[in-house]
C-alpha atoms as a PDB file:
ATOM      1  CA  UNK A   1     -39.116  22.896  26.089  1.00  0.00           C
ATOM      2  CA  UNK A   2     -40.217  24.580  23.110  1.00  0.00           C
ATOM      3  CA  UNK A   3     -38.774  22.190  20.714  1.00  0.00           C
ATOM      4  CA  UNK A   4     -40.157  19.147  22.223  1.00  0.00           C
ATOM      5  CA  UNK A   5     -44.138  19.215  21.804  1.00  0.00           C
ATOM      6  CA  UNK A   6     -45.815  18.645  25.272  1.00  0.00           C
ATOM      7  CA  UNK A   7     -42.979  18.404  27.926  1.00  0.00           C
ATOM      8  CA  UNK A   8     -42.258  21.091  30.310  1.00  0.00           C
ATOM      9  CA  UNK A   9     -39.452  21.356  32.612  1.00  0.00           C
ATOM     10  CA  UNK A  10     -40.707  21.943  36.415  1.00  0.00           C
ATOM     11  CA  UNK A  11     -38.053  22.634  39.115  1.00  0.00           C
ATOM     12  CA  UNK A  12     -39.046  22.826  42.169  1.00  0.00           C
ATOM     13  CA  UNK A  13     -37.388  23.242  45.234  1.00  0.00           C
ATOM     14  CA  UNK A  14     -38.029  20.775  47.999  1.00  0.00           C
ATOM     15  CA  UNK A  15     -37.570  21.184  51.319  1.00  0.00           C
ATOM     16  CA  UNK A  16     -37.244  18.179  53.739  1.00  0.00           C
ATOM     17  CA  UNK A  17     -37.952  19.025  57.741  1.00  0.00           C
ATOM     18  CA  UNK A  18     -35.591  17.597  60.263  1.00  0.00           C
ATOM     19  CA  UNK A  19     -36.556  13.649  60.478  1.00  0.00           C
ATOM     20  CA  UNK A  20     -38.718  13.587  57.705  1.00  0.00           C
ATOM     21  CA  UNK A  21     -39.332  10.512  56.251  1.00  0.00           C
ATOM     22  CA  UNK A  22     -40.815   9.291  53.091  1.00  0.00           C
ATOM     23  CA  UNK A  23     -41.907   6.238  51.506  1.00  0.00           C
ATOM     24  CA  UNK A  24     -42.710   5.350  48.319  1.00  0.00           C
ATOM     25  CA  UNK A  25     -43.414   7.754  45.877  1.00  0.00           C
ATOM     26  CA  UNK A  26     -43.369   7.838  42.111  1.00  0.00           C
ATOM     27  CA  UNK A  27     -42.944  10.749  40.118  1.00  0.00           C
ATOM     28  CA  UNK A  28     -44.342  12.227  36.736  1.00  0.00           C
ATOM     29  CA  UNK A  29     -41.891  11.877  33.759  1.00  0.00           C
ATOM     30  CA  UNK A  30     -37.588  12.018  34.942  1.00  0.00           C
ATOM     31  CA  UNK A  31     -36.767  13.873  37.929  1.00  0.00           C
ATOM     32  CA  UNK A  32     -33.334  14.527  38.630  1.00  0.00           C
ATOM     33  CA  UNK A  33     -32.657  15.695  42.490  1.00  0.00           C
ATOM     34  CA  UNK A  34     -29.780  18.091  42.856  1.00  0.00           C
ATOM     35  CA  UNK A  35     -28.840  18.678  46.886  1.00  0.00           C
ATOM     36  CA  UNK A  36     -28.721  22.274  47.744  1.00  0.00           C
ATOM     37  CA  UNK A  37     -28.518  22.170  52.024  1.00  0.00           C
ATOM     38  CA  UNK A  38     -27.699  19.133  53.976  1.00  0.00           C
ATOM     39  CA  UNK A  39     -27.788  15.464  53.701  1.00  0.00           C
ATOM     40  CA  UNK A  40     -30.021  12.980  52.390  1.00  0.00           C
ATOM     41  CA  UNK A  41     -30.557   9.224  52.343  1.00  0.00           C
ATOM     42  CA  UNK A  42     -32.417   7.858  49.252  1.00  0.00           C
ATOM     43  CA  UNK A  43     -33.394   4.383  47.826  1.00  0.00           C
ATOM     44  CA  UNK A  44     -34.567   3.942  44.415  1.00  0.00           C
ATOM     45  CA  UNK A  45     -36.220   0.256  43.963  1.00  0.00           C
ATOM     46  CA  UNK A  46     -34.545  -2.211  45.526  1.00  0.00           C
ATOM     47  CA  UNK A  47     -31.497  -0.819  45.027  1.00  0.00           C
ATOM     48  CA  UNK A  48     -28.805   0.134  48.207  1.00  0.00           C
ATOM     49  CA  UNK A  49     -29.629   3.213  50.109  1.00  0.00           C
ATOM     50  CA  UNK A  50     -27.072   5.981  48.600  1.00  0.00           C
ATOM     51  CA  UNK A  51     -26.002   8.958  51.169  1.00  0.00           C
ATOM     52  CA  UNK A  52     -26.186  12.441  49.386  1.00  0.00           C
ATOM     53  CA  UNK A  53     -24.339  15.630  50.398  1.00  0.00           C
ATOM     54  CA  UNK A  54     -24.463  19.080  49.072  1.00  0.00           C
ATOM     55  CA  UNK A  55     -23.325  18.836  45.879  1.00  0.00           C
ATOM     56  CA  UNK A  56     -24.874  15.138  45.203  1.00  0.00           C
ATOM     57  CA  UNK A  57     -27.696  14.261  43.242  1.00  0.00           C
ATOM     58  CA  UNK A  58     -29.042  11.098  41.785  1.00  0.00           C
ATOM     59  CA  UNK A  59     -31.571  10.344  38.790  1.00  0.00           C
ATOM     60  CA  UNK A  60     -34.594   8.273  38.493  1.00  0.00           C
ATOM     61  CA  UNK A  61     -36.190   7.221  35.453  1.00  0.00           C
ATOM     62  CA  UNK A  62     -39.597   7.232  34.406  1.00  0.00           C
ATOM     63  CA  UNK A  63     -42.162   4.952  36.398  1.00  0.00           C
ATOM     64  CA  UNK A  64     -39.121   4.733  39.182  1.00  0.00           C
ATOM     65  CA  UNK A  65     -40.369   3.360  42.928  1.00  0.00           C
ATOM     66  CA  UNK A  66     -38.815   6.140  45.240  1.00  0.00           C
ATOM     67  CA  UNK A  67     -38.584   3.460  47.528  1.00  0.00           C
ATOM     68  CA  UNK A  68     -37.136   5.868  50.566  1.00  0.00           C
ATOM     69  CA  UNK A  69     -35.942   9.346  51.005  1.00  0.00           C
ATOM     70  CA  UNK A  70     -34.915  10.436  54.603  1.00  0.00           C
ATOM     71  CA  UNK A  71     -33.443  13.377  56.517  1.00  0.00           C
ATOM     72  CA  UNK A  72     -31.656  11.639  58.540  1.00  0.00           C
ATOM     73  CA  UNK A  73     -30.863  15.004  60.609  1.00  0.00           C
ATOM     74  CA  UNK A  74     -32.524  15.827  64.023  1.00  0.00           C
ATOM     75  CA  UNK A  75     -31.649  19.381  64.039  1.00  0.00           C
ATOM     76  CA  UNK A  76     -30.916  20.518  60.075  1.00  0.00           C
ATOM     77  CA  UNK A  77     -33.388  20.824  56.858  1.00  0.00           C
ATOM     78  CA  UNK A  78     -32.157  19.270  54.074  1.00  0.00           C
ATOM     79  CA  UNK A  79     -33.126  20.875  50.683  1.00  0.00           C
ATOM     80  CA  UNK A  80     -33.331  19.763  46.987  1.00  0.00           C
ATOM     81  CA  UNK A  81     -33.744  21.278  43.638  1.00  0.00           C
ATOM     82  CA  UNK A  82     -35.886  18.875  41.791  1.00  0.00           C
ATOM     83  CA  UNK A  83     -35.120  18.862  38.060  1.00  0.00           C
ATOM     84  CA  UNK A  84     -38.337  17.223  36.152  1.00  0.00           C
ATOM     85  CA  UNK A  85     -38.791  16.532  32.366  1.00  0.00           C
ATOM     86  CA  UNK A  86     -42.465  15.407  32.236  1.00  0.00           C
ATOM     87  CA  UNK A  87     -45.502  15.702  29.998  1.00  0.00           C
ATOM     88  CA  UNK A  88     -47.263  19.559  30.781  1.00  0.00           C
ATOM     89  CA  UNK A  89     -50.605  17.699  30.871  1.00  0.00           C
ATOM     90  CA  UNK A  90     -49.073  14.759  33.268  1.00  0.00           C
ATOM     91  CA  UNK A  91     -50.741  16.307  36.981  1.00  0.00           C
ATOM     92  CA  UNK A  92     -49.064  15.834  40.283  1.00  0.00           C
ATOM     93  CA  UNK A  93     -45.385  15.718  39.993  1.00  0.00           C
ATOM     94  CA  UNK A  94     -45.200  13.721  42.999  1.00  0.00           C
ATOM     95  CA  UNK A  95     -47.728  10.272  43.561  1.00  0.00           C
ATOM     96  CA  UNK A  96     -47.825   8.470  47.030  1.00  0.00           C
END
């Protein structure tokens, strides 16, 4: 982001094994997660558990809890592009 001093725009593309699941982990600046391949279960805070498709994406905010993400497939990978607008300086993307 050449306009905006100090904040960088890291996408990466994340990749979540048959069965996975994760618990709690906060991210570096906004993340936006964009579904490329399958289907994903995800629970920001306390709020519900939302089901995302292909196609789906949700958005957390800043200091979010990423309470839960699962793959809730036995057989398929489910993949994301992650869409982050953080400090360049800020680290880890990902804190567990």
């Amino acid at each position: 982001l050449p306009q905006v001093r100090g904040k960088s725009i890291p996408t990466p593309l994340v990749v979540f094994p048959p069965g996975v699941v994760v618990r709690s982990p906060r991210h570096a600046g906004s993340v936006t997660a964009y579904v490329l391949k399958g289907t994903l279960n995800s629970q920001l805070n306390s709020d519900p558990v939302g089901t995302f498709g292909p196609g789906g994406s949700w958005f957390e905010p800043p200091g979010t809890l990423h309470t839960y993400v699962a793959n809730p497939s036995a057989t398929e990978p489910a993949q994301i592009l992650a869409i982050f607008v953080a400090d360049s300086d800020c680290g880890k993307l990902t804190i567990f």
